[in-house]
PDB file of N, CA and C in Angstrom:
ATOM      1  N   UNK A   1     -66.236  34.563  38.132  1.00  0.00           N
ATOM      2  CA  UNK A   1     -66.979  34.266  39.344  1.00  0.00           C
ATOM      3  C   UNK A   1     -68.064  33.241  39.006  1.00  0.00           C
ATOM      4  N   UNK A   2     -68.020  32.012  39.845  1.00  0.00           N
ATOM      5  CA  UNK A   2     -69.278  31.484  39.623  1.00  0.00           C
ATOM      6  C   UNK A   2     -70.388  31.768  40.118  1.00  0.00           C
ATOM      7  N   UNK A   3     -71.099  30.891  39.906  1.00  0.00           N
ATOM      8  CA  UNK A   3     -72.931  31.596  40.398  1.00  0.00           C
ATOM      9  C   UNK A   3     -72.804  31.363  41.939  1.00  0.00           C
ATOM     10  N   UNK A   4     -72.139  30.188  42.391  1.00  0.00           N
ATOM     11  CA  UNK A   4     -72.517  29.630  43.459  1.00  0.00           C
ATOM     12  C   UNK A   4     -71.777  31.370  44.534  1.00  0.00           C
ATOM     13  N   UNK A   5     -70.712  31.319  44.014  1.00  0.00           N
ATOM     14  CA  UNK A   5     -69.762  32.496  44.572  1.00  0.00           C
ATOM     15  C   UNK A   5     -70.534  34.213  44.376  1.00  0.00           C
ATOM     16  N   UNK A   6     -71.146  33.558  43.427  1.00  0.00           N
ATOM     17  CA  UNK A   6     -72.413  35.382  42.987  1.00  0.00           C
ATOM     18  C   UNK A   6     -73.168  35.610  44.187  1.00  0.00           C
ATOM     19  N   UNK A   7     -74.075  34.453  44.077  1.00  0.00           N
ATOM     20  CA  UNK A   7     -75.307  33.936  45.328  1.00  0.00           C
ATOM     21  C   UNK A   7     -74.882  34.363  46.572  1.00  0.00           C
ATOM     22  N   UNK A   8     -73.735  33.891  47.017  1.00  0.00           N
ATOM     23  CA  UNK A   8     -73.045  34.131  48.656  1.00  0.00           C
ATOM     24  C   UNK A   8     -72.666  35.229  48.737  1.00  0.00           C
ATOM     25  N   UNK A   9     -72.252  36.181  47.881  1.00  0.00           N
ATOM     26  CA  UNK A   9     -71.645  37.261  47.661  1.00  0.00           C
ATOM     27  C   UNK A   9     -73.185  38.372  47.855  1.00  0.00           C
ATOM     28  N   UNK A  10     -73.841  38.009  46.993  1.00  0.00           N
ATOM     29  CA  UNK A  10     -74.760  38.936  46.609  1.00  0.00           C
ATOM     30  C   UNK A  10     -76.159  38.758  48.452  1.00  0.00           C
ATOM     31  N   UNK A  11     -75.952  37.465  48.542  1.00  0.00           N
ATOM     32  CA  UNK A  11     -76.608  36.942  50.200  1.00  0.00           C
ATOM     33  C   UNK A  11     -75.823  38.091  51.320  1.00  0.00           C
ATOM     34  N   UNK A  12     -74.478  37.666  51.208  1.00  0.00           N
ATOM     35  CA  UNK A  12     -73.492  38.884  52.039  1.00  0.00           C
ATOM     36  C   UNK A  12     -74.053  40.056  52.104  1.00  0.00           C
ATOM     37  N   UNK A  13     -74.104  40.759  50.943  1.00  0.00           N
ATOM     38  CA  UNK A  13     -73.557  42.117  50.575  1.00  0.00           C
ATOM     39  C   UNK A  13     -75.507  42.439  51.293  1.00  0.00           C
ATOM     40  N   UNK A  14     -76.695  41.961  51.012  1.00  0.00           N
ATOM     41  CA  UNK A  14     -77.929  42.324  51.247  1.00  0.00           C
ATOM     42  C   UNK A  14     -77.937  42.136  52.807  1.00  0.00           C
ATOM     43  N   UNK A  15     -77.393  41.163  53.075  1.00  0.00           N
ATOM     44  CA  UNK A  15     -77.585  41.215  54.612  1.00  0.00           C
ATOM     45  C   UNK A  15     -76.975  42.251  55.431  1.00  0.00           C
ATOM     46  N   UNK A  16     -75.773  42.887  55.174  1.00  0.00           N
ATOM     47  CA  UNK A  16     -74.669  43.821  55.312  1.00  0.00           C
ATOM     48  C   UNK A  16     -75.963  45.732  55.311  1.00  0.00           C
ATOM     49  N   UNK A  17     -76.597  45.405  54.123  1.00  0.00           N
ATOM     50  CA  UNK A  17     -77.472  46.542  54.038  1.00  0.00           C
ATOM     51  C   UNK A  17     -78.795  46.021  54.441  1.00  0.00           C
ATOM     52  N   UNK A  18     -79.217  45.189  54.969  1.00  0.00           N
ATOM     53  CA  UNK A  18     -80.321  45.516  55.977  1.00  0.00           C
ATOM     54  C   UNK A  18     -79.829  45.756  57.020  1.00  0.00           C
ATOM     55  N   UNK A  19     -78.618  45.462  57.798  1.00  0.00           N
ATOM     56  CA  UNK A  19     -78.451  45.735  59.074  1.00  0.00           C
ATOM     57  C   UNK A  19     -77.745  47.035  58.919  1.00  0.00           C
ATOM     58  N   UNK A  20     -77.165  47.689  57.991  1.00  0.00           N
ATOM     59  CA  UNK A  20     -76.196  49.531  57.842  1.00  0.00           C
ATOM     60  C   UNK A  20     -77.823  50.251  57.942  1.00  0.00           C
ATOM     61  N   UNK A  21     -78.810  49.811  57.094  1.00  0.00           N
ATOM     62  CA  UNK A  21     -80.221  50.572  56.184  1.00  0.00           C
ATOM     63  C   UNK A  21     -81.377  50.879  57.205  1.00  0.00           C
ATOM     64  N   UNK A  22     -81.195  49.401  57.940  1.00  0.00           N
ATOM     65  CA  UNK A  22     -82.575  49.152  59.150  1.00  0.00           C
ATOM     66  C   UNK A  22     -82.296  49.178  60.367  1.00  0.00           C
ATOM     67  N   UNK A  23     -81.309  48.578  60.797  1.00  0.00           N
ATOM     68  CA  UNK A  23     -80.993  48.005  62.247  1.00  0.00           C
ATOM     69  C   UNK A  23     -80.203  49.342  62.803  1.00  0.00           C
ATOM     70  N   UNK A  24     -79.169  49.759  62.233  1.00  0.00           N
ATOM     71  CA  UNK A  24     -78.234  50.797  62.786  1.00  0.00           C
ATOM     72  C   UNK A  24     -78.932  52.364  62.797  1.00  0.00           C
ATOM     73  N   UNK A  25     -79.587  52.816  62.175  1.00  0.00           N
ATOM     74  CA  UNK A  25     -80.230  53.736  61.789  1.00  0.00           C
ATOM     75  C   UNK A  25     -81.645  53.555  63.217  1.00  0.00           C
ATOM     76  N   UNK A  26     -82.249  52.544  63.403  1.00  0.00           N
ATOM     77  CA  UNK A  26     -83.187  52.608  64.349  1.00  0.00           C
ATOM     78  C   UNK A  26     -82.230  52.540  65.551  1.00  0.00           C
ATOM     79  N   UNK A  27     -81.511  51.991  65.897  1.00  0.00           N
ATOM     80  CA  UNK A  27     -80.832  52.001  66.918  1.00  0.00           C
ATOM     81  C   UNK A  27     -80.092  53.764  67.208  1.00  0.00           C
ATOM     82  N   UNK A  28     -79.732  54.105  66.260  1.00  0.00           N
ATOM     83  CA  UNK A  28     -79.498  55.735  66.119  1.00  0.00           C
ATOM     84  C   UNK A  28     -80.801  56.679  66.759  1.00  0.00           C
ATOM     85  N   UNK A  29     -81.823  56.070  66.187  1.00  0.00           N
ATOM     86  CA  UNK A  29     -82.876  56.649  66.632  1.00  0.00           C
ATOM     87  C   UNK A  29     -83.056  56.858  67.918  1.00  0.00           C
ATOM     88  N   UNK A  30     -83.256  55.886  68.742  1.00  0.00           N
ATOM     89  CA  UNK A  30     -83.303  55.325  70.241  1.00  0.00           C
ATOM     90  C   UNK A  30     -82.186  55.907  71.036  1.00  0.00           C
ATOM     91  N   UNK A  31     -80.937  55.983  70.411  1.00  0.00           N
ATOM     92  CA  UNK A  31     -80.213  56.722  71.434  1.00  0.00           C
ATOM     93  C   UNK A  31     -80.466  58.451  71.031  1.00  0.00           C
ATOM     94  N   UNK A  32     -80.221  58.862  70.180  1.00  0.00           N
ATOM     95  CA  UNK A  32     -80.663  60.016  69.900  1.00  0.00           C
ATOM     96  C   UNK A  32     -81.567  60.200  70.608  1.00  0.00           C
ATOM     97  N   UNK A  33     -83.160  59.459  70.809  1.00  0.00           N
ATOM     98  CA  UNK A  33     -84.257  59.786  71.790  1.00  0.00           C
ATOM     99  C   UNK A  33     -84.064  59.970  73.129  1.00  0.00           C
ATOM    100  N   UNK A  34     -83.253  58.786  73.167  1.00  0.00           N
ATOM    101  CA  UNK A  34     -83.068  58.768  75.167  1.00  0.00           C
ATOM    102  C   UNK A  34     -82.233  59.844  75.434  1.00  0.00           C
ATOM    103  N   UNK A  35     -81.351  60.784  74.808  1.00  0.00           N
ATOM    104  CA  UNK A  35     -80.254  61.522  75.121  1.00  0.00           C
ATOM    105  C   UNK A  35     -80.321  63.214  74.170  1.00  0.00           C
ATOM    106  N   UNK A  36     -81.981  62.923  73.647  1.00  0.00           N
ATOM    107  CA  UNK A  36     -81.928  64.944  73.038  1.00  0.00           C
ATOM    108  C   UNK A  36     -80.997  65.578  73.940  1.00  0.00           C
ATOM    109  N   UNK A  37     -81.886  65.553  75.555  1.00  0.00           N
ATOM    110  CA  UNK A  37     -81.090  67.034  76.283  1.00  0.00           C
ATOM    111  C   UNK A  37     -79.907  66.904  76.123  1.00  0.00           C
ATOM    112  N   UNK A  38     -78.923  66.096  76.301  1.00  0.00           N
ATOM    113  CA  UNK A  38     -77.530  66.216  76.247  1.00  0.00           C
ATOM    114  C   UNK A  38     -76.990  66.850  75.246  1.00  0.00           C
ATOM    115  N   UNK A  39     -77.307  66.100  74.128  1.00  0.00           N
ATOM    116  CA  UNK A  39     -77.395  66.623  72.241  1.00  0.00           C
ATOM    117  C   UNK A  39     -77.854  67.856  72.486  1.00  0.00           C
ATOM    118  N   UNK A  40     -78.718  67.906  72.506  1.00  0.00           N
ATOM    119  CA  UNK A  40     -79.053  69.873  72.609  1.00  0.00           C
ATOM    120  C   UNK A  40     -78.858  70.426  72.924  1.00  0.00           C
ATOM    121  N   UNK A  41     -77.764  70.353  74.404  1.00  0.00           N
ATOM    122  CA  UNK A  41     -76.491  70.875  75.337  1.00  0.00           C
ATOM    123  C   UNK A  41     -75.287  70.952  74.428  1.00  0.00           C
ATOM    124  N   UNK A  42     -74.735  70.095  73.503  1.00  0.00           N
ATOM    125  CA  UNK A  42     -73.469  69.636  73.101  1.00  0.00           C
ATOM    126  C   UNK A  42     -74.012  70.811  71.841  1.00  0.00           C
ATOM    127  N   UNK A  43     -74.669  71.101  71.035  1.00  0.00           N
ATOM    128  CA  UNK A  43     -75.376  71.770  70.181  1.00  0.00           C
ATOM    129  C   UNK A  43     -74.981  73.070  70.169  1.00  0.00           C
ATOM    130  N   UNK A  44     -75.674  73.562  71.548  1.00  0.00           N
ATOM    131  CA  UNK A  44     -75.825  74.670  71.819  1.00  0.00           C
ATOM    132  C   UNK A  44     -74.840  75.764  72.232  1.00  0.00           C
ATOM    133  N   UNK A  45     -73.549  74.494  72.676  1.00  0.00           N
ATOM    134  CA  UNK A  45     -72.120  74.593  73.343  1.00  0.00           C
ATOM    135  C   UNK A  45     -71.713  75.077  72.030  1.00  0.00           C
ATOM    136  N   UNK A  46     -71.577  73.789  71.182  1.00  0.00           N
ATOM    137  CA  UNK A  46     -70.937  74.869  69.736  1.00  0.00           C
ATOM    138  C   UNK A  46     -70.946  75.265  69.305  1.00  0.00           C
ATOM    139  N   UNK A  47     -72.593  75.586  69.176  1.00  0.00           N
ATOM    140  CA  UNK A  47     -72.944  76.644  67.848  1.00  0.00           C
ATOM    141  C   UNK A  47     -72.997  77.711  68.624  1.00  0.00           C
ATOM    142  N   UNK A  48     -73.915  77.869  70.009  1.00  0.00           N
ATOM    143  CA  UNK A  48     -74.617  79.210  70.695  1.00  0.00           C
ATOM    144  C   UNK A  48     -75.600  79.268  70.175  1.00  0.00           C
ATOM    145  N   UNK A  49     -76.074  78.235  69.789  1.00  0.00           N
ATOM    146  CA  UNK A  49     -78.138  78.444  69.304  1.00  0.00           C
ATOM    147  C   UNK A  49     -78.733  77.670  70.509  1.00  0.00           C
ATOM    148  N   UNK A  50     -79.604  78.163  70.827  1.00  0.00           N
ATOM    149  CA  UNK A  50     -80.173  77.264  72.102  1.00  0.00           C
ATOM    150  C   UNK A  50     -81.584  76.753  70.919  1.00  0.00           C
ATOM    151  N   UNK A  51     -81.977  75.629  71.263  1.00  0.00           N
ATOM    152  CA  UNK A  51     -83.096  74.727  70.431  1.00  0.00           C
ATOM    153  C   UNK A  51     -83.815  75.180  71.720  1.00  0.00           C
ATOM    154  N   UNK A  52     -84.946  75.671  71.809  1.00  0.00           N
ATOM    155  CA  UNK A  52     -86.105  75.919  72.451  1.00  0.00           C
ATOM    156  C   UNK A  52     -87.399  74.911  71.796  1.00  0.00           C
ATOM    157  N   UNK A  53     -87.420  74.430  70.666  1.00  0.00           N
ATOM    158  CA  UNK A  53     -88.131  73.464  70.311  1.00  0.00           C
ATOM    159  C   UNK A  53     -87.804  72.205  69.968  1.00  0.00           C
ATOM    160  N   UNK A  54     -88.034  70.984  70.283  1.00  0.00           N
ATOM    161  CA  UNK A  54     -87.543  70.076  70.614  1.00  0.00           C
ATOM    162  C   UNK A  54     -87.562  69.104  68.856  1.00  0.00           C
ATOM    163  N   UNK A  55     -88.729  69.955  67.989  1.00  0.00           N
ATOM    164  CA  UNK A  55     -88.535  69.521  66.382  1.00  0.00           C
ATOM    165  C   UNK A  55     -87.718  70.028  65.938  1.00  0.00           C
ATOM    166  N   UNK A  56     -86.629  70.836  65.687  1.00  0.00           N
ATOM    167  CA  UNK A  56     -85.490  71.513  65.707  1.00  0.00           C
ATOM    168  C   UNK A  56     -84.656  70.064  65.674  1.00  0.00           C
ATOM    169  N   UNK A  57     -84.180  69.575  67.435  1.00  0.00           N
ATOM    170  CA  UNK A  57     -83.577  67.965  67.122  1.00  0.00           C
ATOM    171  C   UNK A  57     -83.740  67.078  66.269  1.00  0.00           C
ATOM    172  N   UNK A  58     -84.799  67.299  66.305  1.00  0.00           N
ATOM    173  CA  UNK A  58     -85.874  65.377  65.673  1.00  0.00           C
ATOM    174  C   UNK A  58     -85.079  65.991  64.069  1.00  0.00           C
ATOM    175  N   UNK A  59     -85.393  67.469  63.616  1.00  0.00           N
ATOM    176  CA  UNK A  59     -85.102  67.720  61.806  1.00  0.00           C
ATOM    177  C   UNK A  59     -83.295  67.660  62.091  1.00  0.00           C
ATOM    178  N   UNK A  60     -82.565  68.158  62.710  1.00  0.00           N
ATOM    179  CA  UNK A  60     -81.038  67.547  62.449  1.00  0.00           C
ATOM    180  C   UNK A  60     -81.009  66.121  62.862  1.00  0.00           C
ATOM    181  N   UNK A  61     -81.828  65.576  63.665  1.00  0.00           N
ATOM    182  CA  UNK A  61     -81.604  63.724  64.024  1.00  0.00           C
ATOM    183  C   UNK A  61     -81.529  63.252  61.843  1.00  0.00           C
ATOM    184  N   UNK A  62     -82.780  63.699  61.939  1.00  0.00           N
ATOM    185  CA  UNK A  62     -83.577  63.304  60.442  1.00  0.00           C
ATOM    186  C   UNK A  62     -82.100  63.803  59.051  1.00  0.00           C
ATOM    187  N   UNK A  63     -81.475  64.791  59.551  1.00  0.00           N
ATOM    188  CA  UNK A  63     -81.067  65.366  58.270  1.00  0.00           C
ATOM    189  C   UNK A  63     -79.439  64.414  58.310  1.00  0.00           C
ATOM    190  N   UNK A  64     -78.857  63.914  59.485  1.00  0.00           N
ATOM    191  CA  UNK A  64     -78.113  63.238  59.912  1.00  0.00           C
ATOM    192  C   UNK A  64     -78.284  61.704  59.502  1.00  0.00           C
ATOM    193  N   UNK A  65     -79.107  61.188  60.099  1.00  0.00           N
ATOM    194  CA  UNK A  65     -79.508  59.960  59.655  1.00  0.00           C
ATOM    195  C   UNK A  65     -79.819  59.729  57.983  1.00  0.00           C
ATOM    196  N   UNK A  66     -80.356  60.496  57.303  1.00  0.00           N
ATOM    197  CA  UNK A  66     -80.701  60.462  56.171  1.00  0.00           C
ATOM    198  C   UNK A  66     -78.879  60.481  55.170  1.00  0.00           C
ATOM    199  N   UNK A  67     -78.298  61.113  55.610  1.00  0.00           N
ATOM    200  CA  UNK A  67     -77.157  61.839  55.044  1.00  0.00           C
ATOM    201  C   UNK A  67     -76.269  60.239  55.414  1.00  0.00           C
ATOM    202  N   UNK A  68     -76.181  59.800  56.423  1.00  0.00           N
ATOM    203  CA  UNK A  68     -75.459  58.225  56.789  1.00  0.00           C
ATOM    204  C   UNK A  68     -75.838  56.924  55.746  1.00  0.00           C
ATOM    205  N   UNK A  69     -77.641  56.812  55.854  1.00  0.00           N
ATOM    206  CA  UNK A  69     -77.683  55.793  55.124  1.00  0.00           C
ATOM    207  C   UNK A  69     -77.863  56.343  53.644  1.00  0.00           C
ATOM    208  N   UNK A  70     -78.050  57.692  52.913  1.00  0.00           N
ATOM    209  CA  UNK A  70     -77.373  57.886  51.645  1.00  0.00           C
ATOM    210  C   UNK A  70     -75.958  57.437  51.690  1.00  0.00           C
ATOM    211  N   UNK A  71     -74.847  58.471  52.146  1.00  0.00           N
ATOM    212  CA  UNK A  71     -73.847  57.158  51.837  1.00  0.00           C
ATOM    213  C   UNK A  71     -73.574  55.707  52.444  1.00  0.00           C
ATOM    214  N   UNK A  72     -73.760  54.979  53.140  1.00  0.00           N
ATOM    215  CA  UNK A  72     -74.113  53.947  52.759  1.00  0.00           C
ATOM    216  C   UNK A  72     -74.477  53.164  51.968  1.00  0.00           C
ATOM    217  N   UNK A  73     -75.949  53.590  51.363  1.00  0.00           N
ATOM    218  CA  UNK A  73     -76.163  53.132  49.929  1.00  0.00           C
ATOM    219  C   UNK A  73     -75.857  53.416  49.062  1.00  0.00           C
ATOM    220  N   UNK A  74     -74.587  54.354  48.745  1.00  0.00           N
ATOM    221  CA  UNK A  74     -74.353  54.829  47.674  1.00  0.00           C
ATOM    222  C   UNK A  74     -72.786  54.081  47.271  1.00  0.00           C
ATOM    223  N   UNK A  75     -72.522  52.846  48.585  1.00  0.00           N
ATOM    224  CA  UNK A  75     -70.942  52.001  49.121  1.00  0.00           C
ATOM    225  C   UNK A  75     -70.902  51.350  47.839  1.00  0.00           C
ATOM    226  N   UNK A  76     -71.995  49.990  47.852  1.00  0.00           N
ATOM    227  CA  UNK A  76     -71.868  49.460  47.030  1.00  0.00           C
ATOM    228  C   UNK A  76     -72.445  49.643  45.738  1.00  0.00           C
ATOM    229  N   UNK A  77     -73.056  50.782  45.072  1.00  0.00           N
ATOM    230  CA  UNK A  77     -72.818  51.195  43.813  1.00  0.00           C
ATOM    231  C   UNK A  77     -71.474  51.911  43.545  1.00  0.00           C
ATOM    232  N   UNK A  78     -70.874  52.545  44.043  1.00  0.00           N
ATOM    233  CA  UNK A  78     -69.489  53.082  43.687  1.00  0.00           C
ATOM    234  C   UNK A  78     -68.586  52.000  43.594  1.00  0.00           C
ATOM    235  N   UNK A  79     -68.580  50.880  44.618  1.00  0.00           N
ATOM    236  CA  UNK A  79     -67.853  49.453  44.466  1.00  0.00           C
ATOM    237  C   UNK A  79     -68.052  48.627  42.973  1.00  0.00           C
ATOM    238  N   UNK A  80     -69.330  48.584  43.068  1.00  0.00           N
ATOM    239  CA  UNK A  80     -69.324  48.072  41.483  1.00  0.00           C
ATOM    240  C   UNK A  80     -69.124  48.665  40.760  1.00  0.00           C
ATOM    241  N   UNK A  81     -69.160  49.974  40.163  1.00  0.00           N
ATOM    242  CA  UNK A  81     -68.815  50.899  39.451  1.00  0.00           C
ATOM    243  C   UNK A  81     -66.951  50.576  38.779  1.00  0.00           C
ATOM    244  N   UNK A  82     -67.081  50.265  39.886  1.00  0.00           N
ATOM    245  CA  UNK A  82     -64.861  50.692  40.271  1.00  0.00           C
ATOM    246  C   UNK A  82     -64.596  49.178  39.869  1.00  0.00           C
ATOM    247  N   UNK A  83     -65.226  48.044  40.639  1.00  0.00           N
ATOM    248  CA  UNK A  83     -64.774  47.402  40.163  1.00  0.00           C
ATOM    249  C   UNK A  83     -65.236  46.525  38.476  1.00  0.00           C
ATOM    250  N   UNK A  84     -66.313  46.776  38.370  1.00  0.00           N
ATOM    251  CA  UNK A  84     -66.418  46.978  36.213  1.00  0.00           C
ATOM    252  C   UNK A  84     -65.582  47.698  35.333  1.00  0.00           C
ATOM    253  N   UNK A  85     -65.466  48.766  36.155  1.00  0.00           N
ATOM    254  CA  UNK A  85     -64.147  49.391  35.418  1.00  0.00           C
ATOM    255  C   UNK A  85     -62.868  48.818  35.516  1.00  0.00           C
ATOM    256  N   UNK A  86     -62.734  48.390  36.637  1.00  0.00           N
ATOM    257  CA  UNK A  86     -61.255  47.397  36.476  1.00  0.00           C
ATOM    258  C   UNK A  86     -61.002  46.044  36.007  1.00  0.00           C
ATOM    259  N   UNK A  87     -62.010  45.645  35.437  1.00  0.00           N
ATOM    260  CA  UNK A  87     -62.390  44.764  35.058  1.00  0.00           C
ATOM    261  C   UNK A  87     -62.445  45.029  33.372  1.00  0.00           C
ATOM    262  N   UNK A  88     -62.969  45.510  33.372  1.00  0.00           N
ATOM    263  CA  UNK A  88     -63.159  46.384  31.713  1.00  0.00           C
ATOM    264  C   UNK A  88     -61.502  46.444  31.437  1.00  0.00           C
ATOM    265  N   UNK A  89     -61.103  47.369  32.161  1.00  0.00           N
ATOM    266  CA  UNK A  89     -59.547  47.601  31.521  1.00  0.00           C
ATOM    267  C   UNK A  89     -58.563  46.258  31.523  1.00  0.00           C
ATOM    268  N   UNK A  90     -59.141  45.372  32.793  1.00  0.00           N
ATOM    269  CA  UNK A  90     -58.270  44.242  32.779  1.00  0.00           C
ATOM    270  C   UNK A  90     -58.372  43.689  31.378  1.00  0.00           C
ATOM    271  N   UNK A  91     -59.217  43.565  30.934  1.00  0.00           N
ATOM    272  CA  UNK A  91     -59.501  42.229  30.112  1.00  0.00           C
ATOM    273  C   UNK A  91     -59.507  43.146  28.642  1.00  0.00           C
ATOM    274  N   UNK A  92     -59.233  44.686  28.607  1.00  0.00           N
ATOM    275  CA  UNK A  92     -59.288  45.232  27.246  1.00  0.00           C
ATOM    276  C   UNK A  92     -60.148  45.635  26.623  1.00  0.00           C
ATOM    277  N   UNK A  93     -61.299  45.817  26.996  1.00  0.00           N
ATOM    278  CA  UNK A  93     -62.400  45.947  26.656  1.00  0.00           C
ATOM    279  C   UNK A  93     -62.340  47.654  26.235  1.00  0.00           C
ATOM    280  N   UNK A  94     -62.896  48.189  25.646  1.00  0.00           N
ATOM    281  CA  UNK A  94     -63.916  49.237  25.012  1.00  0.00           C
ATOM    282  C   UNK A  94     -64.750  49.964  26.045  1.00  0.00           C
ATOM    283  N   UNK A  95     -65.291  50.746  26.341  1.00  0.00           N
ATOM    284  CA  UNK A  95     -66.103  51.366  27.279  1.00  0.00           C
ATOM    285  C   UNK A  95     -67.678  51.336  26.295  1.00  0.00           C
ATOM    286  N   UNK A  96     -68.445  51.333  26.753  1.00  0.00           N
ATOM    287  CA  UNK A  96     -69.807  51.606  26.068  1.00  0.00           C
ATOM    288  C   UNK A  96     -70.065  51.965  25.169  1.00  0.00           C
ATOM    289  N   UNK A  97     -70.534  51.676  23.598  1.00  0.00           N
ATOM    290  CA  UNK A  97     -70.164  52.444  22.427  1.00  0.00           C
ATOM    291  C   UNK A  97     -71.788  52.590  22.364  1.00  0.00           C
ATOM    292  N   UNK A  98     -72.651  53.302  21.319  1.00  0.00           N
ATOM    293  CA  UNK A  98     -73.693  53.889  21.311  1.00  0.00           C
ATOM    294  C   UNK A  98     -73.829  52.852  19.882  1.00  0.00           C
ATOM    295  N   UNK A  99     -75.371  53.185  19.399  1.00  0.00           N
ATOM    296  CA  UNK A  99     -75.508  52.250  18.542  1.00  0.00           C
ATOM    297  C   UNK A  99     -75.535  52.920  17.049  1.00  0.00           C
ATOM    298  N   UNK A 100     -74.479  52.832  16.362  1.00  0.00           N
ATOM    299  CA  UNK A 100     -74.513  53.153  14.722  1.00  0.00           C
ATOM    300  C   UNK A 100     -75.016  53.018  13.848  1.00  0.00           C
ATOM    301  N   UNK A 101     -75.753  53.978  13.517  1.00  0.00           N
ATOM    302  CA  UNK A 101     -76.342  53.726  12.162  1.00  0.00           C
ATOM    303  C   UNK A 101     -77.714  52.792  12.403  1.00  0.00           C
ATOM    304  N   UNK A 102     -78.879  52.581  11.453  1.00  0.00           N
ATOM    305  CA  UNK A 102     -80.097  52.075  11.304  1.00  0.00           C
ATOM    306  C   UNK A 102     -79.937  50.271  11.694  1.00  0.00           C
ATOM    307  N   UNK A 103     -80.557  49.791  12.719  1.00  0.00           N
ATOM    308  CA  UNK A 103     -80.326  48.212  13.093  1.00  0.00           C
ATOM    309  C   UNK A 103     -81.565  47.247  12.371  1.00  0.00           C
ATOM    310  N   UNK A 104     -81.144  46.850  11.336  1.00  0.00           N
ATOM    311  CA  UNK A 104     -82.645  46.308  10.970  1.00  0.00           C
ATOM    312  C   UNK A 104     -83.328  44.907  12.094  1.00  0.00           C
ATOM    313  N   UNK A 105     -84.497  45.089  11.672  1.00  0.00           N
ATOM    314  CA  UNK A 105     -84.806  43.939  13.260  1.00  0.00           C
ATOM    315  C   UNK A 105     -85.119  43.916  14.563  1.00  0.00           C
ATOM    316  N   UNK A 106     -84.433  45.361  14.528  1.00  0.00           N
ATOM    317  CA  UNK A 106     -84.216  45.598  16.233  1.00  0.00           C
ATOM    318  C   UNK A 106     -85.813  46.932  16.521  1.00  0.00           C
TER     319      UNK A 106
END
């Protein structure tokens, strides 16, 4: 890969996670806000817990949202992960060796 192809790649991939990280997640917010009662109807339908307090929502909005953009951010570390490793095996490589014995210098 060249640099120029790193740069565009690496431009991509950041712009991709401000809008999964910032933009989609606030927008989650906003509808979630405008539409608790419904949510807390649809809730209450499946479980049979009625939310009588309205922080009850806001902590599953929170435990929901949190749980999305963890994986999310967790896309492209598993991507690179997978693809170093296929990369590693392409080309023959060794996996990580530890360092032997006394390094003078170092």
């Amino acid at each position: 890969m060249t640099w120029v192809k790193a740069i565009m790649l690496s431009t991509i991939i950041t712009g991709l996670l401000i809008v999964f990280l910032g933009f989609l997640p606030s927008m989650f917010r906003y509808t979630w806000d405008s539409n608790s009662e419904k949510i807390g109807e649809v809730i209450n339908s499946l479980t049979g817990i009625e939310f009588k307090d309205p922080y009850t929502l806001v902590r599953i909005h929170d435990a929901i949202s949190m749980g999305l953009q963890t994986f999310i951010f967790a896309i492209p570390i598993a991507a690179t992960y997978i693809l170093g490793e296929r990369r590693r095996r392409r080309l023959g490589l060794r996996g990580g060796e530890g360092v032997k014995g006394y390094l003078p210098g170092k």
